[in-house]
C-alpha atoms as a PDB file:
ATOM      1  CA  UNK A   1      56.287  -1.682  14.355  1.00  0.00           C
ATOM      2  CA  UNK A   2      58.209   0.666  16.860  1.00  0.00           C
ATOM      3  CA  UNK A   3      60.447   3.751  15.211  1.00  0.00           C
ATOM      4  CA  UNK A   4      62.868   4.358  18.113  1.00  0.00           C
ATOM      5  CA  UNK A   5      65.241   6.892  17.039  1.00  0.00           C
ATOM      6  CA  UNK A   6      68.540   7.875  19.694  1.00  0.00           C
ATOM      7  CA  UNK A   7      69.068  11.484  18.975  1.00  0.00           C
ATOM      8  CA  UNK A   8      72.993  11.876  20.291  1.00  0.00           C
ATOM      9  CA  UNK A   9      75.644  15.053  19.729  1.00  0.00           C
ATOM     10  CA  UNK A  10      77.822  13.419  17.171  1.00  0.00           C
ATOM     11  CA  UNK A  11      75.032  10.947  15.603  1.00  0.00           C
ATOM     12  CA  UNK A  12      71.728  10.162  15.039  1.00  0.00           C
ATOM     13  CA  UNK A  13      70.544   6.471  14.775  1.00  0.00           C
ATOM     14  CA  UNK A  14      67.416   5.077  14.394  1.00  0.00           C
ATOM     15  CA  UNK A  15      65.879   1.719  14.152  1.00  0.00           C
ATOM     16  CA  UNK A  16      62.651  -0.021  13.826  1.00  0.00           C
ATOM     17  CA  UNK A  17      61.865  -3.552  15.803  1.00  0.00           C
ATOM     18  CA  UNK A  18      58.674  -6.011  15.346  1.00  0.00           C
ATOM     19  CA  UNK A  19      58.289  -8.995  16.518  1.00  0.00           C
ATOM     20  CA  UNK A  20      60.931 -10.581  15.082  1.00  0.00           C
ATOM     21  CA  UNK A  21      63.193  -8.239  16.103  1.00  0.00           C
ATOM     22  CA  UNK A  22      65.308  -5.154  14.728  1.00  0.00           C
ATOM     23  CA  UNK A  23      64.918  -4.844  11.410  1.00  0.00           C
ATOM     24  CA  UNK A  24      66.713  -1.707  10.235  1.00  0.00           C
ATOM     25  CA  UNK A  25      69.675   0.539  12.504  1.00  0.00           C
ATOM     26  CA  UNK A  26      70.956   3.259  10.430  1.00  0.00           C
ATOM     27  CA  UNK A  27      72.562   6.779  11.301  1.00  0.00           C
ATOM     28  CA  UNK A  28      73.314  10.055  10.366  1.00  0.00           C
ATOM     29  CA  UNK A  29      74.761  12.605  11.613  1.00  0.00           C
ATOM     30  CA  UNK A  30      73.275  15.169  14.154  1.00  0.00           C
ATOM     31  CA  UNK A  31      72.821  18.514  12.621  1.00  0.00           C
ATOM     32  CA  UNK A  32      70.450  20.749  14.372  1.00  0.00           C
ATOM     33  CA  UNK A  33      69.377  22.409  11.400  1.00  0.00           C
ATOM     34  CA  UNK A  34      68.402  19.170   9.675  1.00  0.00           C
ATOM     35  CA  UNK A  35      64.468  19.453   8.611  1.00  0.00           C
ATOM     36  CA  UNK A  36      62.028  17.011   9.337  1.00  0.00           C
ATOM     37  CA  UNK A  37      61.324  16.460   5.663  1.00  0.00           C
ATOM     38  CA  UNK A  38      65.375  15.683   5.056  1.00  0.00           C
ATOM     39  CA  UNK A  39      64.824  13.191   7.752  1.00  0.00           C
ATOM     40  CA  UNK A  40      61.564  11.957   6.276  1.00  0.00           C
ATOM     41  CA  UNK A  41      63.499  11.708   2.845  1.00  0.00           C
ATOM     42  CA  UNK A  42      66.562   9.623   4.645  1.00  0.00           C
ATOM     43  CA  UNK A  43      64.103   7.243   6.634  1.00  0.00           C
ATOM     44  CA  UNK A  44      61.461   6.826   4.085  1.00  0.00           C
ATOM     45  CA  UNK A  45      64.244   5.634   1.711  1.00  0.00           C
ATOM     46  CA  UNK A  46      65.674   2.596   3.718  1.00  0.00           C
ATOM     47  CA  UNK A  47      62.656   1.764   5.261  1.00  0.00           C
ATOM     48  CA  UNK A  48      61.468   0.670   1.792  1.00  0.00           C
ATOM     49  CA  UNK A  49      65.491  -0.234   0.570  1.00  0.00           C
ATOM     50  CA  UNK A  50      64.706  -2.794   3.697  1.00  0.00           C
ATOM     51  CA  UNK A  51      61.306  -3.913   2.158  1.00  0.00           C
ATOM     52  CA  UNK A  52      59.795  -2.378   5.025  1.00  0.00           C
ATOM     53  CA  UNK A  53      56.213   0.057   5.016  1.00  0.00           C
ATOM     54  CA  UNK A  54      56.118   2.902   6.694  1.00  0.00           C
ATOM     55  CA  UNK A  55      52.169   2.428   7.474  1.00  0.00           C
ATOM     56  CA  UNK A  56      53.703  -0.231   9.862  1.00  0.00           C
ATOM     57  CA  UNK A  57      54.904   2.400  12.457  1.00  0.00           C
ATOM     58  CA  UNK A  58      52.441   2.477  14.744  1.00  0.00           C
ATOM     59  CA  UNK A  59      54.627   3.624  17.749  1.00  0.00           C
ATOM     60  CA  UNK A  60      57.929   6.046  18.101  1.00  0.00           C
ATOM     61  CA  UNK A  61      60.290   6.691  20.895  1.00  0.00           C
ATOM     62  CA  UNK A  62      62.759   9.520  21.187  1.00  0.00           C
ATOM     63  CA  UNK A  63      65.703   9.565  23.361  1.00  0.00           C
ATOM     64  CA  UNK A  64      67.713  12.987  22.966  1.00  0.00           C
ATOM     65  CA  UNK A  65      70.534  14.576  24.191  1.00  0.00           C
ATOM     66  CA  UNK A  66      70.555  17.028  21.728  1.00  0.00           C
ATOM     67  CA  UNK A  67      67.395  19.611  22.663  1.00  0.00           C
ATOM     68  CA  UNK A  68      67.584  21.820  19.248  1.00  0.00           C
ATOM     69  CA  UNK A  69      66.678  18.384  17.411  1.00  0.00           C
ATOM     70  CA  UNK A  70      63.600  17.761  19.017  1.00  0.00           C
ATOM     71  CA  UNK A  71      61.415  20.025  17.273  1.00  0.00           C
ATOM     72  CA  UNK A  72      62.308  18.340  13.208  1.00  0.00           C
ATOM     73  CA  UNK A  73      62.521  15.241  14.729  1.00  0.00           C
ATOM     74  CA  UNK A  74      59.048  15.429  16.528  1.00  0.00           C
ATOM     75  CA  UNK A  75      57.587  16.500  13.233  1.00  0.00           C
ATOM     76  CA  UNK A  76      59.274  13.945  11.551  1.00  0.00           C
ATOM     77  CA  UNK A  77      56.620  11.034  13.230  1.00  0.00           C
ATOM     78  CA  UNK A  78      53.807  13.896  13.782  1.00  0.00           C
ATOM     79  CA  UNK A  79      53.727  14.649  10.038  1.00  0.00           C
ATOM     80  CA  UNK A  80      55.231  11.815   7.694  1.00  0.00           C
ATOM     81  CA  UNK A  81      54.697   9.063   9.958  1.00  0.00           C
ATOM     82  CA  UNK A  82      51.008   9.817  12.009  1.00  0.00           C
ATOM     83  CA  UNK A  83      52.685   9.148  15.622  1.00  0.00           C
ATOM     84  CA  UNK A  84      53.488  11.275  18.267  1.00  0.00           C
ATOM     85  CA  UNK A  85      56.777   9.902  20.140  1.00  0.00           C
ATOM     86  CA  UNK A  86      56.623   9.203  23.534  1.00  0.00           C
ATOM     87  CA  UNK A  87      60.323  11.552  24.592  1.00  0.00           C
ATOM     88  CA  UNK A  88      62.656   9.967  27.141  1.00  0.00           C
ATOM     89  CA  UNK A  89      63.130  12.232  30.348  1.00  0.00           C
ATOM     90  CA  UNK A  90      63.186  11.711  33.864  1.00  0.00           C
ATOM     91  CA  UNK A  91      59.102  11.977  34.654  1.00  0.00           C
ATOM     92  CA  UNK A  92      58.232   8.897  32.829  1.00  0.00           C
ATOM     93  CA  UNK A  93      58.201   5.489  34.612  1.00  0.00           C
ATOM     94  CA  UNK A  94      61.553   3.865  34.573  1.00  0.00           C
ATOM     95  CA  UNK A  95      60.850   1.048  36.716  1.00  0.00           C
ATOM     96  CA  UNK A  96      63.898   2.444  39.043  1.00  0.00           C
ATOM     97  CA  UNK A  97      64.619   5.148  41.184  1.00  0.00           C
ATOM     98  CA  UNK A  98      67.062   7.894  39.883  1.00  0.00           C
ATOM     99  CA  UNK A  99      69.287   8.444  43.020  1.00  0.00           C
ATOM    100  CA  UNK A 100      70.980  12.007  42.336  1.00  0.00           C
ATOM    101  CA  UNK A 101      70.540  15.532  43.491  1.00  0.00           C
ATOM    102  CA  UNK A 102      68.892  16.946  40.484  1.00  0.00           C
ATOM    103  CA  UNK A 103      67.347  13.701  38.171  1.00  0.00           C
ATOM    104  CA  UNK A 104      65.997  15.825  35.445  1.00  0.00           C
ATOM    105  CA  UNK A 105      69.858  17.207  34.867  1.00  0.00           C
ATOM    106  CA  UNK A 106      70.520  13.052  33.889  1.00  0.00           C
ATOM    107  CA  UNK A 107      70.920  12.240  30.037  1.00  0.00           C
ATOM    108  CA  UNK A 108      68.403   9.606  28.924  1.00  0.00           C
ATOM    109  CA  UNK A 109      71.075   8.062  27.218  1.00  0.00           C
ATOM    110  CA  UNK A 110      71.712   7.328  30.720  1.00  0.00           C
ATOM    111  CA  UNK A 111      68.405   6.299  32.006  1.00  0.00           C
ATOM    112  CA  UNK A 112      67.853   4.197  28.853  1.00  0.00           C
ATOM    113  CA  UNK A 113      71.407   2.686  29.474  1.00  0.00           C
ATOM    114  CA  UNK A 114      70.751   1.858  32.741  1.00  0.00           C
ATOM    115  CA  UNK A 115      67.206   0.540  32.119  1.00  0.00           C
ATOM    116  CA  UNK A 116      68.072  -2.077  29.387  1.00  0.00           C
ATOM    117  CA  UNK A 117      71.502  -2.758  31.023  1.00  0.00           C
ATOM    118  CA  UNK A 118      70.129  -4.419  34.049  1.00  0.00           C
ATOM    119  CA  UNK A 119      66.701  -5.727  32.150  1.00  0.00           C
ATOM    120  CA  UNK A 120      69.142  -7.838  30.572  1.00  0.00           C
ATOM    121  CA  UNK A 121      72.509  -8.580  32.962  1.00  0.00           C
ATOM    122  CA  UNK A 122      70.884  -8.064  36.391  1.00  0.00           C
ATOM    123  CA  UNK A 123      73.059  -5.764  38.841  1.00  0.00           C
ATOM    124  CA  UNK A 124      75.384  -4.360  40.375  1.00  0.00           C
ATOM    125  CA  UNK A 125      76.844  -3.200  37.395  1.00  0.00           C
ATOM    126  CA  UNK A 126      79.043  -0.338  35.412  1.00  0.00           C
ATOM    127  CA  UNK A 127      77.757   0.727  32.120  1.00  0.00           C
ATOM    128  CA  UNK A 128      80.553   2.410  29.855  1.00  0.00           C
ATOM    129  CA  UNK A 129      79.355   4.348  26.802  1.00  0.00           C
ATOM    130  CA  UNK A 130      82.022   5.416  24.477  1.00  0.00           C
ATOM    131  CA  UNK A 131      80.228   8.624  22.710  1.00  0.00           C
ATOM    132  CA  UNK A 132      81.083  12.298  22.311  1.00  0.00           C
ATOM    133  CA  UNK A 133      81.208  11.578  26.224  1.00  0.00           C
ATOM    134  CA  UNK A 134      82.514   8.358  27.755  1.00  0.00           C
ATOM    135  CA  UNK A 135      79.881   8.302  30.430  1.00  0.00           C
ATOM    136  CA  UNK A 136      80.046   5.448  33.460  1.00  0.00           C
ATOM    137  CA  UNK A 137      76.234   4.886  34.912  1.00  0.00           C
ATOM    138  CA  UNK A 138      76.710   3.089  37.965  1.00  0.00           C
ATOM    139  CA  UNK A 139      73.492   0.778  38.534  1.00  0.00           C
ATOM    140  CA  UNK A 140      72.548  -1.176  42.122  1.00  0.00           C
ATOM    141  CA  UNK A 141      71.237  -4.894  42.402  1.00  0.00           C
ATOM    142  CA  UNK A 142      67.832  -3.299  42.053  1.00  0.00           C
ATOM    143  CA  UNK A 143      68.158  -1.500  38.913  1.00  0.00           C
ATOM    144  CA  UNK A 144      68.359   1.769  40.848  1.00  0.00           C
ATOM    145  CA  UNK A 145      70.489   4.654  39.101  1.00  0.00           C
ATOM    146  CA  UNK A 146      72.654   5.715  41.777  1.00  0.00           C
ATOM    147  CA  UNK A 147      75.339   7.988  39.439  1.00  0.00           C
ATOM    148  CA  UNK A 148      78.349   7.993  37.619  1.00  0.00           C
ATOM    149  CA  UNK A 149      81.504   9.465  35.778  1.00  0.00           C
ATOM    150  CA  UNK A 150      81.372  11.669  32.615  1.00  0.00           C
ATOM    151  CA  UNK A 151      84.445  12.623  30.850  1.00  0.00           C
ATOM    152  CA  UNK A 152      85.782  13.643  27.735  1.00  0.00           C
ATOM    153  CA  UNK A 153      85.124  11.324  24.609  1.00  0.00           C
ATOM    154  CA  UNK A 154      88.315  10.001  22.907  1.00  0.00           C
ATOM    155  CA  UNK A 155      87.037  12.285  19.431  1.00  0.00           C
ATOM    156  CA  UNK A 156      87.028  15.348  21.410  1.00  0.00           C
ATOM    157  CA  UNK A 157      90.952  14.646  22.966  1.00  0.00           C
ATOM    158  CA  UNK A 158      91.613  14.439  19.564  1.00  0.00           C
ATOM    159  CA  UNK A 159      90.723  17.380  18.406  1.00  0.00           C
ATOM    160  CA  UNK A 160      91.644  19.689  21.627  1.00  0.00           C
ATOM    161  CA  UNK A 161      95.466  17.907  21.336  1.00  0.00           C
ATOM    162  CA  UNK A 162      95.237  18.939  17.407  1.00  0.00           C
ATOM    163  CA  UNK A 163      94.053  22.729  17.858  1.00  0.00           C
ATOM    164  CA  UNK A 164      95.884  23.076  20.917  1.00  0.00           C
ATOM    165  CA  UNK A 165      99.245  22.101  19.948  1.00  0.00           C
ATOM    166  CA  UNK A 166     100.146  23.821  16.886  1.00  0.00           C
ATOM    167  CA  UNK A 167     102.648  21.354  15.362  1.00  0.00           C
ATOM    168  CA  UNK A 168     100.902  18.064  16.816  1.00  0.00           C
ATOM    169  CA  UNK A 169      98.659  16.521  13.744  1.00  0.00           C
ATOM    170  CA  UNK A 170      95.058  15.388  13.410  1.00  0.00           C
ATOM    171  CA  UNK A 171      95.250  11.661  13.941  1.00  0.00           C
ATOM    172  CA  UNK A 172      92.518   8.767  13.804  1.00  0.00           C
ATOM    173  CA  UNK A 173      91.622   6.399  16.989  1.00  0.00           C
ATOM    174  CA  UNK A 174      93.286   2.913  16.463  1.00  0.00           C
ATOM    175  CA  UNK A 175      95.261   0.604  18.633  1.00  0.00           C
ATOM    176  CA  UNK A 176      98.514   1.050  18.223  1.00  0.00           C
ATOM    177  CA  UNK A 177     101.633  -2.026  17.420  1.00  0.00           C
ATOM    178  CA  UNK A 178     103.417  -0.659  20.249  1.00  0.00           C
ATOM    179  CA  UNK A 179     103.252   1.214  23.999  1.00  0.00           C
ATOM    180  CA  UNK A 180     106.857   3.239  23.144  1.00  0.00           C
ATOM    181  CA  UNK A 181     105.919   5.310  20.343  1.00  0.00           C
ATOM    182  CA  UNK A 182     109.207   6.246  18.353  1.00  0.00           C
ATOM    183  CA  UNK A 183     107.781   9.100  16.227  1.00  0.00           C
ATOM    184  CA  UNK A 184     105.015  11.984  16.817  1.00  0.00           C
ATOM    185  CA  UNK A 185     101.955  10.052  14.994  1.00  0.00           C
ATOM    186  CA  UNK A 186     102.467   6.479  16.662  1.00  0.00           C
ATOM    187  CA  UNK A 187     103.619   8.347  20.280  1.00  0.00           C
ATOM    188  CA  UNK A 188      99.971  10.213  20.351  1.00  0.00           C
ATOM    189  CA  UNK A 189      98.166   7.353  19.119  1.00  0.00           C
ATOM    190  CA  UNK A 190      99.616   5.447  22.015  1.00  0.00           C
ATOM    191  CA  UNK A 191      98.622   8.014  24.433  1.00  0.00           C
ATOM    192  CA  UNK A 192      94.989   8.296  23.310  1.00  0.00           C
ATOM    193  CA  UNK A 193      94.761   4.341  22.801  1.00  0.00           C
ATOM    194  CA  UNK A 194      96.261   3.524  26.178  1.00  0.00           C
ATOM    195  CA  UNK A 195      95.269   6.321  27.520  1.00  0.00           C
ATOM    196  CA  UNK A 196      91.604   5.803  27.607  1.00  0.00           C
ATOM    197  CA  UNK A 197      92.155   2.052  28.633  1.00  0.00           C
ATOM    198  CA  UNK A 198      94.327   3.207  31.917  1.00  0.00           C
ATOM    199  CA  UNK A 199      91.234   5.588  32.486  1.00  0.00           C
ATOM    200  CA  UNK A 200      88.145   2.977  31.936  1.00  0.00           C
ATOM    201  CA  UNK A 201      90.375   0.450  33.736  1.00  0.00           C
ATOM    202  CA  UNK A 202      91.500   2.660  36.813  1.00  0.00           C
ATOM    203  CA  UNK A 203      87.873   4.297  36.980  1.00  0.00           C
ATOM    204  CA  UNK A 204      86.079   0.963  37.332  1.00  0.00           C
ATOM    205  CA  UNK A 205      88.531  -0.460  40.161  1.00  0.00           C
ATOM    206  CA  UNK A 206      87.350   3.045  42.129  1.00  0.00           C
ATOM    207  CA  UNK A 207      84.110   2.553  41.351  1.00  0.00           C
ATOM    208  CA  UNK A 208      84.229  -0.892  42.248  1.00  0.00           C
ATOM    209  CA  UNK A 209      86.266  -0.129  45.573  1.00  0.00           C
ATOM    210  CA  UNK A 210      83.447   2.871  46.502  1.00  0.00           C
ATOM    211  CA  UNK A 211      80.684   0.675  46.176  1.00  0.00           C
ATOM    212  CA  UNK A 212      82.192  -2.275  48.302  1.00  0.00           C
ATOM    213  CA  UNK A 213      80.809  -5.288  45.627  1.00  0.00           C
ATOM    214  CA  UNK A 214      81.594  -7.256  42.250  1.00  0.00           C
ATOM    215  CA  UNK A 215      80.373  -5.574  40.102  1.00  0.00           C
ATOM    216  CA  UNK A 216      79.508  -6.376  35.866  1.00  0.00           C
ATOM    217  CA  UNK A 217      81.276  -4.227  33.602  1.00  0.00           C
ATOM    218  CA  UNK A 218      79.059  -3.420  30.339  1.00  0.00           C
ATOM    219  CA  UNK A 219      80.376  -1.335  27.149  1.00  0.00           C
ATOM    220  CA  UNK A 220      78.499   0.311  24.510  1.00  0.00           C
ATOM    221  CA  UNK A 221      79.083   3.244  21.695  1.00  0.00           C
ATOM    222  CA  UNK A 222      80.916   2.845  18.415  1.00  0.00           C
ATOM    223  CA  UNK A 223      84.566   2.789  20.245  1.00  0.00           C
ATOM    224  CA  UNK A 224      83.637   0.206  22.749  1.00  0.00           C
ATOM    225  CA  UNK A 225      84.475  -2.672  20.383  1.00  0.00           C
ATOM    226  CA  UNK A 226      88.018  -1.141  19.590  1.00  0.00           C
ATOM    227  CA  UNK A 227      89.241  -0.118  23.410  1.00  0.00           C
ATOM    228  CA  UNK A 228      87.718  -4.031  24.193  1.00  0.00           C
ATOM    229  CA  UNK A 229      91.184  -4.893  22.415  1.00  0.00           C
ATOM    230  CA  UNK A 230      93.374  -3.646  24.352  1.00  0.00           C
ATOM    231  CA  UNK A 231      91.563  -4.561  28.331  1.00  0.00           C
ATOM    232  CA  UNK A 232      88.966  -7.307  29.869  1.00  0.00           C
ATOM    233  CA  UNK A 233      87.924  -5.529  31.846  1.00  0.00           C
ATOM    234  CA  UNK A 234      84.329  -5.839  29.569  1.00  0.00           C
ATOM    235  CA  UNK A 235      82.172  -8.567  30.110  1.00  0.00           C
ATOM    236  CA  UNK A 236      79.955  -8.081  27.646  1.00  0.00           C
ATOM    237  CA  UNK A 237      79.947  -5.791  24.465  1.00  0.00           C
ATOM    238  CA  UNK A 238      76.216  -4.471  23.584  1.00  0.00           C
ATOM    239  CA  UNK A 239      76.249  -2.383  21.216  1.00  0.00           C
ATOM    240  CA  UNK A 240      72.602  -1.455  20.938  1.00  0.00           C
ATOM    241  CA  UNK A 241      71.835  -1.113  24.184  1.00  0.00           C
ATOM    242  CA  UNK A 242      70.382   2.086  24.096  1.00  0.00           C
ATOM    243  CA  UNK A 243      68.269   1.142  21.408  1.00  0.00           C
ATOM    244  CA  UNK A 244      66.982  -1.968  23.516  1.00  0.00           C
ATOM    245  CA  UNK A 245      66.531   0.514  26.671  1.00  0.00           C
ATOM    246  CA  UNK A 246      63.757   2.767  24.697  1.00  0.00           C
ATOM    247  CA  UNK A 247      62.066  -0.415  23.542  1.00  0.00           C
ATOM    248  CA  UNK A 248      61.650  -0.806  27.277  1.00  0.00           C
ATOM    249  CA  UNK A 249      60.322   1.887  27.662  1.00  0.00           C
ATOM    250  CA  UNK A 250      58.046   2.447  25.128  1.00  0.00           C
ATOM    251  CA  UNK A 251      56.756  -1.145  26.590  1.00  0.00           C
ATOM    252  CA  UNK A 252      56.273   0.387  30.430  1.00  0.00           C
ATOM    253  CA  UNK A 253      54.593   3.879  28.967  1.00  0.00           C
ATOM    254  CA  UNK A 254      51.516   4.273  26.979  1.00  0.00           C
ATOM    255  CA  UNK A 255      51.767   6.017  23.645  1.00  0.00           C
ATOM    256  CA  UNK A 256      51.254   9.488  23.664  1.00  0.00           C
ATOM    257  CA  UNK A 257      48.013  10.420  21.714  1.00  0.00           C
ATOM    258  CA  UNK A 258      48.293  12.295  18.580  1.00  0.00           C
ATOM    259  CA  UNK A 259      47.218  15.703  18.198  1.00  0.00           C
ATOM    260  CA  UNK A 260      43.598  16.194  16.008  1.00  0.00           C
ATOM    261  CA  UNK A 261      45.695  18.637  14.117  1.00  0.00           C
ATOM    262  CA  UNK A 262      48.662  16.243  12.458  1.00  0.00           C
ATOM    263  CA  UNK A 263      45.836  13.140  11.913  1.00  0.00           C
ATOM    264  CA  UNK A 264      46.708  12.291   8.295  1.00  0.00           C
ATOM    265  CA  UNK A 265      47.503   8.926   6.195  1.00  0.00           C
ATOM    266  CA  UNK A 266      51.033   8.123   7.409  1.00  0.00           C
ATOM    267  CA  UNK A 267      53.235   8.476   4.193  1.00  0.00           C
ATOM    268  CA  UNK A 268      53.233   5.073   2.403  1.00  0.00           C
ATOM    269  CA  UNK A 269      53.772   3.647  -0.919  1.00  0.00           C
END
């Protein structure tokens, strides 16, 4: 059984798959400070809530975006699990070239986006990823990363329109009953709603002019299902494609070996 766990600035998830598939996807939230045995105590805990054994881990994969995390998170397989996780980054074989200026400065949320993303819908293709960023990973008919867009995420233009504007309140993300909001709460929820559709929609059509072909449009993150409301510009909604894209790689890298020194029975029943 593979432990992939997607270590992101607002959340961690992880999730186990066999051969029958996933199994488990749960998250928490990122916290740098978070221990390795408050992780062990979360994950033990609905492993077995999901009748699963945590002697059936015999593999882990790490993708993170978050570098304080790696250390607890590490530990977490070394110690309570008896794996050492193969980590995402740039060096590793892909299967496609990374076509910037600096690769290693590219998120593996990215790379793992961009690996599942055409493993599965073939290319050209635009992968949005509604997160703490909303990221666009522009991918080539040959799976190639060739760049992208990174901008704000919708949760963080909350909360700079909140502290910024004194009198302006802290509002949730929903699509809103009308364009013409006719009081404060409605208007900004129109703005951010709207907003982020005019962007997605009027960032893909340059994309899509720049590059000079059709092009697939793919969304993933928590919000994509919500802004998918309000646009069609999505043909397909994935949300676990990032989980599916360190599966890959896990398949197209061998397991990193353990050191002698954290060799112990994995934590079971």
């Amino acid at each position: 059984m593979l432990l992939v766990i997607d270590a992101g600035n607002t959340n961690i998830v992880m999730a186990v798959h066999d051969e029958s598939g996933w199994r488990g996807i749960w998250r928490i939230s990122t916290d740098a400070q978070r221990t390795s045995d408050e992780y062990a105590v979360w994950l033990l805990t609905l492993l077995r809530h999901q009748g699963l054994d945590p002697r059936a881990i015999t593999r882990a994969v790490m993708g993170i975006v978050v570098p304080a995390a790696i250390y607890h998170l590490r530990r977490l397989c070394r110690e309570w699990l008896g794996v050492e996780p193969l980590i995402a980054s740039s060096e590793l074989d892909w299967g496609f070239s990374i076509k910037m200026d600096a690769p290693t400065e590219v998120g593996a949320d990215r790379l793992l986006n961009t690996l599942a993303a055409h493993q599965i819908y073939g290319g050209p293709l635009v992968v949005v990823d509604f997160g703490t960023a909303t990221t666009f990973d522009v991918v080539d008919q040959d799976g190639n990363f060739i760049g992208g867009i990174i901008s704000p995420g919708v949760n963080l233009s909350i909360e700079a329109l909140h502290k910024a504007a004194a009198r302006l309140p802290r509002i949730g993300i929903g699509r809103p009953q009308a364009v013409i909001g006719r009081s404060t709460v409605p208007a900004m929820r129109s703005g951010l709603f709207w907003g982020y559709v005019g962007m997605v929609e009027g960032l893909v059509s340059r994309i899509r002019a720049e590059y000079g072909q059709p092009m697939k449009v793919i969304a993933t993150g928590g919000l994509a299902p919500l802004f998918a409301e309000g646009t069609t510009i999505f043909e397909t909604i994935d949300p676990d494609l990032t989980l599916e894209g360190m599966r890959l790689l896990a398949l197209r890298n061998p397991a990193p070996s353990l050191s002698n020194d954290w060799k112990r029975q994995p934590t079971g029943d």
